[in-house]
N, C-alpha and C. Protein backbone atom coordinates (compact mmCIF):
# COMPACT_ATOMS: atom_id res chain seq x y z
N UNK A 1 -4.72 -2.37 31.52
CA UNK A 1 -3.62 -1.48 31.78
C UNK A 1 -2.84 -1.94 33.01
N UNK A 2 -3.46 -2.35 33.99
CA UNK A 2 -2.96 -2.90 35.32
C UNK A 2 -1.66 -3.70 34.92
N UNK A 3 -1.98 -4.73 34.02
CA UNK A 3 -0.61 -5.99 34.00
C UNK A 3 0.23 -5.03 33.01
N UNK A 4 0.14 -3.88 31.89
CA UNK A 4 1.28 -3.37 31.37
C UNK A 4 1.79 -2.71 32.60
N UNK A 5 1.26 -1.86 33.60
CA UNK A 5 1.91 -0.82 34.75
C UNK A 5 2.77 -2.18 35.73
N UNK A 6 2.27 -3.54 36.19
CA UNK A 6 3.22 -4.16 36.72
C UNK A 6 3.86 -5.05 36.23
N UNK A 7 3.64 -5.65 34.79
CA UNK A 7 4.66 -6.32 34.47
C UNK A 7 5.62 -5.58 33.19
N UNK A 8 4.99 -5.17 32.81
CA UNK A 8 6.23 -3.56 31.57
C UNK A 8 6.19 -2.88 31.62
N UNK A 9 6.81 -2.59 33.01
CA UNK A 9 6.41 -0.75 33.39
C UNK A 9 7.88 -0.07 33.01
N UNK A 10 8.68 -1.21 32.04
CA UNK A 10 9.84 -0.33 31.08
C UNK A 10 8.95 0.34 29.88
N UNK A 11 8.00 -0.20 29.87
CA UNK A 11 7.38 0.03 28.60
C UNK A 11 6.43 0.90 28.58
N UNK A 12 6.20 1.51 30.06
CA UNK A 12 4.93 2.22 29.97
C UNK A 12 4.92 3.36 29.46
N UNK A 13 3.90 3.88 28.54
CA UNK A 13 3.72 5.11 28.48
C UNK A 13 3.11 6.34 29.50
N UNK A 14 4.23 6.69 29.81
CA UNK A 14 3.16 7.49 31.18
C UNK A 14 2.47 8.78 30.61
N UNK A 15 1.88 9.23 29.61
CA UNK A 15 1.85 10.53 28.98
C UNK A 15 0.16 9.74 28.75
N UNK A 16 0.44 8.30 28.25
CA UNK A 16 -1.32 7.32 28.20
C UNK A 16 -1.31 7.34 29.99
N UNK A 17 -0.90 6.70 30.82
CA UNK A 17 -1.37 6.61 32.39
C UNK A 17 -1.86 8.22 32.22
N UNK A 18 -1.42 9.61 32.31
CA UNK A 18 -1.60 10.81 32.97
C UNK A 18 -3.14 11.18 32.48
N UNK A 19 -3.00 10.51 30.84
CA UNK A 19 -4.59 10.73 30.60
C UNK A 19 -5.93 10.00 31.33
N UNK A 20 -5.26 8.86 31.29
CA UNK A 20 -6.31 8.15 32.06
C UNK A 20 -6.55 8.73 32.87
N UNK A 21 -5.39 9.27 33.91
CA UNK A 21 -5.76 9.46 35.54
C UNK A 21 -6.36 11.23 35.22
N UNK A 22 -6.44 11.80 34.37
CA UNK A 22 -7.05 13.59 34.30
C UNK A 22 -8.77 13.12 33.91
N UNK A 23 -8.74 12.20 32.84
CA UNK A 23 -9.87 12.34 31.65
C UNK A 23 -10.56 11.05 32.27
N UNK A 24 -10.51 9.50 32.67
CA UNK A 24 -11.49 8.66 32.68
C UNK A 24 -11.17 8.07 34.24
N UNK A 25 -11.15 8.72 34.85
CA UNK A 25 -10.84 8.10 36.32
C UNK A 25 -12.38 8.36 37.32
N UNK A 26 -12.86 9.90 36.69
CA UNK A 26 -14.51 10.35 37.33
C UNK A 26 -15.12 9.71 36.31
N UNK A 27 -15.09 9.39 35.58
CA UNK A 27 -16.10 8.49 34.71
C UNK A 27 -16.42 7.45 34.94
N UNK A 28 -14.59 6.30 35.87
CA UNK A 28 -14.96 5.40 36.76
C UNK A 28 -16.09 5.38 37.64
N UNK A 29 -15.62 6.28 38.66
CA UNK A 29 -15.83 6.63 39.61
C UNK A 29 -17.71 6.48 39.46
N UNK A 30 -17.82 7.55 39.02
CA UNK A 30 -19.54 7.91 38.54
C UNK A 30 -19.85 6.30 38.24
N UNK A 31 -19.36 5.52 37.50
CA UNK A 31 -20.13 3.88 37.08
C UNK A 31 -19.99 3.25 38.04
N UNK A 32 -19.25 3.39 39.39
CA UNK A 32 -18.60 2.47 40.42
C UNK A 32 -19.83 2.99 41.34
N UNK A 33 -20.07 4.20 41.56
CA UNK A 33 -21.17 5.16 42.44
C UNK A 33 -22.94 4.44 42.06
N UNK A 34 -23.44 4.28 40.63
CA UNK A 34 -24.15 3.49 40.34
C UNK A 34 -24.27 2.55 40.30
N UNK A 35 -23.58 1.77 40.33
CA UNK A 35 -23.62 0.02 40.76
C UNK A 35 -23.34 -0.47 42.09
N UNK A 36 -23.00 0.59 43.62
CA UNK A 36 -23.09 0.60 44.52
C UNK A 36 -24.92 1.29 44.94
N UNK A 37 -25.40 2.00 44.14
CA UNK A 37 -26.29 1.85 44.62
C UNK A 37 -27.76 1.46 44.30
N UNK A 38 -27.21 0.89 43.66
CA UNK A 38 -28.20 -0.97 43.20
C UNK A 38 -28.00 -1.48 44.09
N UNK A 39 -27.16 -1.41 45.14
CA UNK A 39 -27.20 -2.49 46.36
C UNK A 39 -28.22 -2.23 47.52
């Protein structure tokens, strides 16, 4: 998603970005939280 938001961000759908950022952003988060603490 990164290279559509900076290189066709004529093209972006922001209605797909708003979901991402409501619905899979703590889901990141939570997998980013477990593989920090494996360290």
């Amino acid at each position: 998603m990164r290279d559509v938001i900076v290189h066709e961000y004529d093209q972006l759908d922001f209605e797909v970005v708003w979901d991402v950022v409501q619905n899979k952003l703590s889901e990141l988060l939570r997998s980013i939280e477990v593989l920090l603490e494996g360290d």
